[in-house]
Protein backbone atom coordinates (compact mmCIF):
# COMPACT_ATOMS: atom_id res chain seq x y z
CA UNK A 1 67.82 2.20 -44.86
CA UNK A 2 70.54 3.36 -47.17
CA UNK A 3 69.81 0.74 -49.53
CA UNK A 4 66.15 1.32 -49.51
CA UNK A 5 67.01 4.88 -49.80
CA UNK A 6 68.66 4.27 -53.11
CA UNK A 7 65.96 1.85 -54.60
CA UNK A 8 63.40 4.67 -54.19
CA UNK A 9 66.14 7.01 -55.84
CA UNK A 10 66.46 4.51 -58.61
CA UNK A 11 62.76 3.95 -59.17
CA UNK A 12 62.06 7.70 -58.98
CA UNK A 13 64.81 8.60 -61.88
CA UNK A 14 62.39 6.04 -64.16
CA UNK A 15 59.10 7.52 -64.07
CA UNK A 16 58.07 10.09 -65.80
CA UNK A 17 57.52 13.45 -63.28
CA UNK A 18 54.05 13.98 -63.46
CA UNK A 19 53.66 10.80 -61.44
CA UNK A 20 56.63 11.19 -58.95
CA UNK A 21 56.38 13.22 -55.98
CA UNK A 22 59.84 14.70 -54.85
CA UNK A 23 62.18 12.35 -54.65
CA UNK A 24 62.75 11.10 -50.76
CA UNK A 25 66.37 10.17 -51.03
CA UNK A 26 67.53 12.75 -52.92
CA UNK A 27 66.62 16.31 -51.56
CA UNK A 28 69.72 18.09 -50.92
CA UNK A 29 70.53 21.58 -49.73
CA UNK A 30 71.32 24.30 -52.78
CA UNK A 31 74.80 23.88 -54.01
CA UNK A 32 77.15 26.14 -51.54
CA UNK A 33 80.64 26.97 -52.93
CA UNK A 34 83.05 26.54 -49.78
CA UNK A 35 84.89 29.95 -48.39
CA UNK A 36 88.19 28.06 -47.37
CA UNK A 37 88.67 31.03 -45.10
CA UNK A 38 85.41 29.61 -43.17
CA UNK A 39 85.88 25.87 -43.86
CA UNK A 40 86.83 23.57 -41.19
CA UNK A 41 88.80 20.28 -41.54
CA UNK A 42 89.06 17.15 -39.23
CA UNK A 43 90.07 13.60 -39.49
CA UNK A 44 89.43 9.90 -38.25
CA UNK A 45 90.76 6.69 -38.13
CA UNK A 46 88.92 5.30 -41.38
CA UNK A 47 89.15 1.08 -42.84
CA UNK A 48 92.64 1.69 -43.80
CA UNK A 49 93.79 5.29 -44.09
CA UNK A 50 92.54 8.33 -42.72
CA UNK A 51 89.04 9.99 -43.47
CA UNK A 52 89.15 13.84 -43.56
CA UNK A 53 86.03 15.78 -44.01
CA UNK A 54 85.94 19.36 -44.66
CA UNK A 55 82.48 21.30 -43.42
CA UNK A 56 81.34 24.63 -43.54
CA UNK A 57 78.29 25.87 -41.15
CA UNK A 58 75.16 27.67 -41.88
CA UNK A 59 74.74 31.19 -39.09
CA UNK A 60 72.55 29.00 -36.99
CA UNK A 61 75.38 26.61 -36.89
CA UNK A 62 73.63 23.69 -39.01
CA UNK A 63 76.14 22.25 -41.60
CA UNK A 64 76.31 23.74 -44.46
CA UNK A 65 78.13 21.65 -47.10
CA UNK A 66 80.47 18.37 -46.43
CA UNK A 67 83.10 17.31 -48.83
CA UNK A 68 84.43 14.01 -47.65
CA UNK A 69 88.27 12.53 -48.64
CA UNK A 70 87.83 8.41 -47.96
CA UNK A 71 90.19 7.50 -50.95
CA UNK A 72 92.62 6.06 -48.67
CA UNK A 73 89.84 3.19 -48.26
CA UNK A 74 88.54 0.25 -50.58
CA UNK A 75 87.37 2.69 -53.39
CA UNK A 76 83.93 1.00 -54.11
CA UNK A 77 82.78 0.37 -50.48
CA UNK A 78 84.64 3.50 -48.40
CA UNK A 79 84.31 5.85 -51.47
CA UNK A 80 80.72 6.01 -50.89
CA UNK A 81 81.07 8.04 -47.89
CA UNK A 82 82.04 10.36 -50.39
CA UNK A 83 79.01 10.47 -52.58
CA UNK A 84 76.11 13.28 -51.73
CA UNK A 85 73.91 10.32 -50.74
CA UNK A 86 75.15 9.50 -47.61
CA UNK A 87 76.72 12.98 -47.10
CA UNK A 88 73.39 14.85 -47.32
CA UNK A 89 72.41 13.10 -44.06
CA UNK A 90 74.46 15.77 -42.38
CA UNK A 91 73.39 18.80 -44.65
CA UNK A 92 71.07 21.55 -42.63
CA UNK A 93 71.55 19.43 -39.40
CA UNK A 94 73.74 20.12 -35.98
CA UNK A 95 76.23 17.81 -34.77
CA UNK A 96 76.88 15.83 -32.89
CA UNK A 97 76.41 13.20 -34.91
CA UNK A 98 76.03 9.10 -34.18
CA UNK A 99 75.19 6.04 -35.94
CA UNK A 100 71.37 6.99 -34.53
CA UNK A 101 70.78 9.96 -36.36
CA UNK A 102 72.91 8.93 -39.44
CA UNK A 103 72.48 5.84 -41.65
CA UNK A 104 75.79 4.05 -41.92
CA UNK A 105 76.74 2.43 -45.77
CA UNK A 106 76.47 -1.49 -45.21
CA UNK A 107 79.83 -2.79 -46.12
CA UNK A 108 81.82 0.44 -45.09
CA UNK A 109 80.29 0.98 -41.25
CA UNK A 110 84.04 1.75 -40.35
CA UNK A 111 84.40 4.56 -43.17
CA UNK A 112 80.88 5.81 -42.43
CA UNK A 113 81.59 6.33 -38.62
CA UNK A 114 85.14 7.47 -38.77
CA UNK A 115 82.87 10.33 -41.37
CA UNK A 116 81.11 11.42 -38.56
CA UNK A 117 83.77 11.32 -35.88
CA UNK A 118 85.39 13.80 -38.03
CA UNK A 119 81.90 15.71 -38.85
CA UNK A 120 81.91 16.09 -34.91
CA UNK A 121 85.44 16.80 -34.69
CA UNK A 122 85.11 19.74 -37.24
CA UNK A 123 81.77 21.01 -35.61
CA UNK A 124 83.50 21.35 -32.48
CA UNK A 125 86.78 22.99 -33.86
CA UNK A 126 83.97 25.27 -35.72
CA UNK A 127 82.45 25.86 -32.57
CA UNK A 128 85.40 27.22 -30.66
């Protein structure tokens, strides 16, 4: 799926707009500029460092925006956790989170689900 998602990403950047519809890969939530004060940070066990995430939550406690820290992992596989195409999976949705509900990067399944053990681990400190 996340490949597929980034063909149709690809393919959709190429044509001109008139004969695109929205692109399905790459609708994302307006740009939200963190309060730290409100900002909530967790980690997990990632490839071969830790992953922290930092979230912030929307009032109906959907998350708001997701800035992701894998550089501890293989830069070119892990780091892709950090880009706003897998991260967007998350965006306007509540947690908890599993590999059923998000779409894991193929090469880095162990940075992708220590991303949303610490998603869930920063919803719940949220939560509190």
């Amino acid at each position: 799926t996340y490949t597929s998602k980034g063909v149709i990403e690809a393919v959709n950047s190429v044509l001109p707009a008139a004969e695109t519809s929205a692109p399905v890969a790459s609708e994302a939530a307006p740009a939200v500029t963190p309060d730290p004060a409100s900002e909530f940070k967790a980690t997990a066990e990632g490839y071969e460092e830790d992953v922290v995430v930092y979230i912030t939550l929307n009032a109906d406690g959907t998350i708001a925006t997701l800035r992701v820290d894998a550089s501890g992992d293989t830069p070119a596989i892990g780091g892709q956790c950090e880009k706003e195409a897998f991260t967007s999976q998350f965006i306007g949705k509540s947690a908890p989170f599993s590999t059923d509900n998000v779409d894991v990067i193929s090469g880095a399944t162990y940075t992708s689900k220590a991303v949303i053990e610490a998603v869930n681990r920063a919803a719940k400190k949220a939560a509190q």
